[in-house]
N, C-alpha and C. Protein backbone atom coordinates (compact mmCIF):
# COMPACT_ATOMS: atom_id res chain seq x y z
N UNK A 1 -27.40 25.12 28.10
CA UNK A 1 -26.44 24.28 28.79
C UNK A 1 -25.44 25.18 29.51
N UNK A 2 -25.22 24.95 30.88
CA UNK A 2 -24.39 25.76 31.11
C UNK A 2 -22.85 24.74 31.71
N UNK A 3 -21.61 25.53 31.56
CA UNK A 3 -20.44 25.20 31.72
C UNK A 3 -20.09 25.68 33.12
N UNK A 4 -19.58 25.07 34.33
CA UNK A 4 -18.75 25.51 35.05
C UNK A 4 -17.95 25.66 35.10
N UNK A 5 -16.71 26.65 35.34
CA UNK A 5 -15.10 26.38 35.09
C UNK A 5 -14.61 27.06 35.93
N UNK A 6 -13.47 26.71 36.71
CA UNK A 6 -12.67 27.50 37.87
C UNK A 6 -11.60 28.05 37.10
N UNK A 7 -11.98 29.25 37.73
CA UNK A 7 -11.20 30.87 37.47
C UNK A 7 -10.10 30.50 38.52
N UNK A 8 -8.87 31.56 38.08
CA UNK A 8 -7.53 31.39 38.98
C UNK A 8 -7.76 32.04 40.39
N UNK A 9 -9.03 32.81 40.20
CA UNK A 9 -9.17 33.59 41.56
C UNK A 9 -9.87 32.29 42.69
N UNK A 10 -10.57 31.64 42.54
CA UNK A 10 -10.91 30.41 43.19
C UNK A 10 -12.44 30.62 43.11
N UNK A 11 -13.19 31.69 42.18
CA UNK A 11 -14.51 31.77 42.16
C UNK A 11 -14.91 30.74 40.86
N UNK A 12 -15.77 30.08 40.63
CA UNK A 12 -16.50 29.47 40.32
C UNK A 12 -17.56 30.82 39.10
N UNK A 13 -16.95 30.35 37.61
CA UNK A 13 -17.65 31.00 36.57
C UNK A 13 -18.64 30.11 35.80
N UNK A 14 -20.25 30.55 35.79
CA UNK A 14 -21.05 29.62 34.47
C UNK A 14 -20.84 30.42 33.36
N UNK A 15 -20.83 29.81 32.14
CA UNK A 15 -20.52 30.04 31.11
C UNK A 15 -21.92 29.10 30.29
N UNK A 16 -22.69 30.27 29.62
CA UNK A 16 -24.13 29.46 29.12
C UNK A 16 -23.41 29.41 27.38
N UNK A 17 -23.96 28.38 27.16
CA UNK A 17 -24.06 27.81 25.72
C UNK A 17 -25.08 27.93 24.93
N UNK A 18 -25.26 29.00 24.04
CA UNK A 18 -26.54 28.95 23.23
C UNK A 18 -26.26 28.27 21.82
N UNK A 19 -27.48 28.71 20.86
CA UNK A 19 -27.03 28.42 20.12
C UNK A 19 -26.51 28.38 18.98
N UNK A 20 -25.47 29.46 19.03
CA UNK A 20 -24.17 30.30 18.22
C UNK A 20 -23.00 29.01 18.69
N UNK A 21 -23.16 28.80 20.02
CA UNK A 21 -21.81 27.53 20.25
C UNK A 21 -22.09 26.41 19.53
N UNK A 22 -23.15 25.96 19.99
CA UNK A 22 -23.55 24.71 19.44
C UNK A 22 -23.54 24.49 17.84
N UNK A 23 -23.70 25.59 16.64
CA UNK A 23 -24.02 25.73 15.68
C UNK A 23 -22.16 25.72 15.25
N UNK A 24 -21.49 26.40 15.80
CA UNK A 24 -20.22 26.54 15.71
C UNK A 24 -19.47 25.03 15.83
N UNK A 25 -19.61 24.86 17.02
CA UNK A 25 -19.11 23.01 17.29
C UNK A 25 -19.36 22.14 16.14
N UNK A 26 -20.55 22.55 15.85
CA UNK A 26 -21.52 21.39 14.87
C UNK A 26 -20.13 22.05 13.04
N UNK A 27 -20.37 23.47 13.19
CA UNK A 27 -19.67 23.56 11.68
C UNK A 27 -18.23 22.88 11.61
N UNK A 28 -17.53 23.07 13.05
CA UNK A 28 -15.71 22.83 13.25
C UNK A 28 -15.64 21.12 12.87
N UNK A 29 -16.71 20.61 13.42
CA UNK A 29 -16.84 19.18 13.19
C UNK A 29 -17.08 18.79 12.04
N UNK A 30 -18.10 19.58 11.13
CA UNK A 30 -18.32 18.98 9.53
C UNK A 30 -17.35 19.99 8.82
N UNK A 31 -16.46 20.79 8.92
CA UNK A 31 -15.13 21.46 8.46
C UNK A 31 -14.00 20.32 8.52
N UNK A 32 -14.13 20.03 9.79
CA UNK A 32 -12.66 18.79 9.76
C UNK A 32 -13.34 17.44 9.20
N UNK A 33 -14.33 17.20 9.08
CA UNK A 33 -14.60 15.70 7.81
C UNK A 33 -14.79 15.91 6.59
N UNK A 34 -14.91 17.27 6.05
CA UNK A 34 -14.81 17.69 5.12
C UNK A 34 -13.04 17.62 4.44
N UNK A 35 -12.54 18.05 5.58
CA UNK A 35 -11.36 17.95 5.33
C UNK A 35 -10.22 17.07 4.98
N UNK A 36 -10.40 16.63 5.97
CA UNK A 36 -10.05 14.54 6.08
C UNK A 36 -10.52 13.64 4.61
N UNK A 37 -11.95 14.11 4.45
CA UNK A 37 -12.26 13.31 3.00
C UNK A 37 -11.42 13.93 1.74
N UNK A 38 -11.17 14.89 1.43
CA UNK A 38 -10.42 15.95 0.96
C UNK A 38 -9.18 15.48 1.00
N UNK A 39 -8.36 15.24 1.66
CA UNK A 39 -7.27 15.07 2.27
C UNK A 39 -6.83 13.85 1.50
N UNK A 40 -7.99 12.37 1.72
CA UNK A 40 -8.31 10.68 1.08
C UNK A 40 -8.68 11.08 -0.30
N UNK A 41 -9.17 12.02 -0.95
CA UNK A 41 -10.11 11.72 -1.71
C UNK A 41 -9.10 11.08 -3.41
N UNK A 42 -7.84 11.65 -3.38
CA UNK A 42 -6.63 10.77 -4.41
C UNK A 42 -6.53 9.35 -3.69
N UNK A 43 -6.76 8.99 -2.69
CA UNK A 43 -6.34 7.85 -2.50
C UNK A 43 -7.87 6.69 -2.86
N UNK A 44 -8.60 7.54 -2.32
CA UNK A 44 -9.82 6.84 -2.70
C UNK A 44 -10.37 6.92 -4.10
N UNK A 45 -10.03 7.31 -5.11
CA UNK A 45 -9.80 7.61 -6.40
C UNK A 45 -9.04 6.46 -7.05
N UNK A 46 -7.38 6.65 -6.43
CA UNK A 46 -6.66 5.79 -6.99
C UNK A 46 -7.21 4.25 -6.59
N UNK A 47 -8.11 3.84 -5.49
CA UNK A 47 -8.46 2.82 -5.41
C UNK A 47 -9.34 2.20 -6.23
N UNK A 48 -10.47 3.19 -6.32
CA UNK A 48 -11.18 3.30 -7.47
C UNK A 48 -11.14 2.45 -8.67
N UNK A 49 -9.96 3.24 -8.94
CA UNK A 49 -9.55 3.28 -10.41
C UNK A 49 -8.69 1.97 -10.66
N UNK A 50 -7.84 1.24 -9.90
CA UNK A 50 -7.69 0.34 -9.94
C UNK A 50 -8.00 -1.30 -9.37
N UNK A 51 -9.26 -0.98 -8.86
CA UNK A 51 -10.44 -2.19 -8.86
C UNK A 51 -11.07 -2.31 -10.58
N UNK A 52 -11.55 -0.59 -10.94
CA UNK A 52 -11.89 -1.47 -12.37
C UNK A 52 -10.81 -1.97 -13.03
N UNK A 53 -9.60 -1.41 -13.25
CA UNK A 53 -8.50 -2.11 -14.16
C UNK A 53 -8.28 -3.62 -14.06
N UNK A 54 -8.57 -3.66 -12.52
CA UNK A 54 -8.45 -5.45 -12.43
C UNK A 54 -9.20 -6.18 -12.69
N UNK A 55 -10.87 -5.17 -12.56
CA UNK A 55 -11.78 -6.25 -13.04
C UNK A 55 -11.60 -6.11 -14.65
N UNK A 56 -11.74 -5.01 -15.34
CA UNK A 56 -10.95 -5.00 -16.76
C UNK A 56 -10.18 -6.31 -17.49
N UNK A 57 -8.88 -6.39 -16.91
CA UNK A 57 -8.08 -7.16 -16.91
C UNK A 57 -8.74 -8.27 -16.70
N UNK A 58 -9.38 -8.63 -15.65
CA UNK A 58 -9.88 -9.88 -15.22
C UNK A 58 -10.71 -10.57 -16.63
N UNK A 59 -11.78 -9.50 -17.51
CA UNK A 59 -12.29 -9.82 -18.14
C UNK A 59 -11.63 -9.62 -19.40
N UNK A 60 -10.81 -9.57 -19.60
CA UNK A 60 -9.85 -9.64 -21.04
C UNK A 60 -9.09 -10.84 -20.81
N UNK A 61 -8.89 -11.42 -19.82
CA UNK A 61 -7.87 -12.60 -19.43
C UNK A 61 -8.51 -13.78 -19.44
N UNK A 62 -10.05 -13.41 -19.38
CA UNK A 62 -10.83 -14.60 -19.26
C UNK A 62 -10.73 -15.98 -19.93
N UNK A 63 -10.86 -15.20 -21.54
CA UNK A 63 -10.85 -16.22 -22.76
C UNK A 63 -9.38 -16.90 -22.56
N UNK A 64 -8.11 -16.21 -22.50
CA UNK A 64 -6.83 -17.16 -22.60
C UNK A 64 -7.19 -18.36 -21.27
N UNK A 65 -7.73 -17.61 -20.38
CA UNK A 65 -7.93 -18.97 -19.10
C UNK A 65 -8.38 -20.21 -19.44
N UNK A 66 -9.52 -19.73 -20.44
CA UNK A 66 -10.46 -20.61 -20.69
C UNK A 66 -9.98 -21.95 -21.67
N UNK A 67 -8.63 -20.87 -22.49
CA UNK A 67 -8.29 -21.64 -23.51
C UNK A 67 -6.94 -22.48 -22.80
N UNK A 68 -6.29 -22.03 -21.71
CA UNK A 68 -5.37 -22.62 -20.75
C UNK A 68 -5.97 -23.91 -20.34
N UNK A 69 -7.16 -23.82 -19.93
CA UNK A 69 -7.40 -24.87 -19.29
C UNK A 69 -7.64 -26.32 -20.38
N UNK A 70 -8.32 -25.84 -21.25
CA UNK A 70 -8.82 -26.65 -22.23
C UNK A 70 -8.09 -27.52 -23.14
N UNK A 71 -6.43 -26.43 -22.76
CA UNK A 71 -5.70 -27.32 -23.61
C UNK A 71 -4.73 -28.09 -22.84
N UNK A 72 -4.76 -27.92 -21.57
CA UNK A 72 -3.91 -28.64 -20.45
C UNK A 72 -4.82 -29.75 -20.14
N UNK A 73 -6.07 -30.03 -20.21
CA UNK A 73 -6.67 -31.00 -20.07
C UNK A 73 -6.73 -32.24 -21.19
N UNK A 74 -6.50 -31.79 -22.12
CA UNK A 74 -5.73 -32.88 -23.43
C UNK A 74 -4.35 -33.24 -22.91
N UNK A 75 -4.67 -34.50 -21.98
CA UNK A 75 -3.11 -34.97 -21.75
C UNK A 75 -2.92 -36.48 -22.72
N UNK A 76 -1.97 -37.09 -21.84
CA UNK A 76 -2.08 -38.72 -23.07
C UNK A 76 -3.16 -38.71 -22.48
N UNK A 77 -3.39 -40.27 -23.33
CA UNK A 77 -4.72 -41.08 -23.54
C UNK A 77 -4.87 -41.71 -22.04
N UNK A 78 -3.67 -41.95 -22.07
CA UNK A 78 -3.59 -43.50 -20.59
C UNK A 78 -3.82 -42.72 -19.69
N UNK A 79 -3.76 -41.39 -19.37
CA UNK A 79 -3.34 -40.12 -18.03
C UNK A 79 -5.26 -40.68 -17.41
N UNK A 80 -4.62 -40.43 -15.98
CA UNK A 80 -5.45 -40.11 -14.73
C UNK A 80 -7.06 -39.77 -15.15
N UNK A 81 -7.96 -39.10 -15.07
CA UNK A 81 -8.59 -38.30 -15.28
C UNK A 81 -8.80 -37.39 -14.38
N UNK A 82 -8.41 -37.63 -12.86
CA UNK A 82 -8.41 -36.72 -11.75
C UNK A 82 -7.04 -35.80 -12.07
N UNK A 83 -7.14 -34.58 -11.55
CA UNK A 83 -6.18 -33.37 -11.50
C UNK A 83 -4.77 -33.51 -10.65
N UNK A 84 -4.96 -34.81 -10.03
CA UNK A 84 -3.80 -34.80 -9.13
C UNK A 84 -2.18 -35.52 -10.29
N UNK A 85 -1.40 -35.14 -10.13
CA UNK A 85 -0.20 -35.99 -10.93
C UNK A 85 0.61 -37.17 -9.94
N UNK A 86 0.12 -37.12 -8.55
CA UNK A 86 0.76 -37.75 -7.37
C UNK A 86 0.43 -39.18 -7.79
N UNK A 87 1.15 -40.55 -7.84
CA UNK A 87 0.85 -42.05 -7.75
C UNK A 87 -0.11 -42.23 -6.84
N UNK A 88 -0.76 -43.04 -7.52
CA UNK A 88 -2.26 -43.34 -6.30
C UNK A 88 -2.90 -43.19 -5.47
C-alpha cells in the first residue's frame, strides 16, 4: 500500500507500507482494547458481583413473599375476592 504525503518543499513523497506497519497498527489497536478492558475490568466485576447478590437476595426473600401474600389474602369473610379495595 502506498501513502502519498506532501512534503513542505511542494514535492510529492510515497511512503510504502509493508508488513512491519500493518503488524504494528494491528498490535497499537489490540494494546489500547486491552487497555480499556483493563481500565472496566473493577467495574465489570463490581457488576458482576452484584447481579448475583440480588439474585441471592431475590432467592432468600422468596419464602417471606410467599408467606406475605398468603397471609394478606385471609381478609374478612364478607371482603371482595378481587384485589381491588376501590367500591364497585
Amino acid at each position: 500500500m502506498t501513502v502519498v504525503s506532501a512534503v513542505p518543499g511542494g514535492r510529492l513523497m510515497g511512503v510504502m507500507m509493508d508488513a512491519q506497519w500493518m503488524v504494528g497498527f494491528v498490535g497499537g489497536y489490540v494494546a489500547a482494547a486491552a487497555t480499556v478492558f483493563l481500565l472496566y475490568l473493577p467495574f465489570l466485576v463490581l457488576l458482576v458481583v452484584l447481579l448475583l447478590a440480588a439474585g441471592f437476595l431475590e432467592l432468600v426473600a422468596l419464602p417471606f413473599l410467599v408467606l406475605f401474600r398468603r397471609l394478606r389474602g385471609r381478609g374478612k369473610p364478607g371482603s371482595p375476592p378481587g384485589g381491588s379495595w376501590l367500591p364497585g
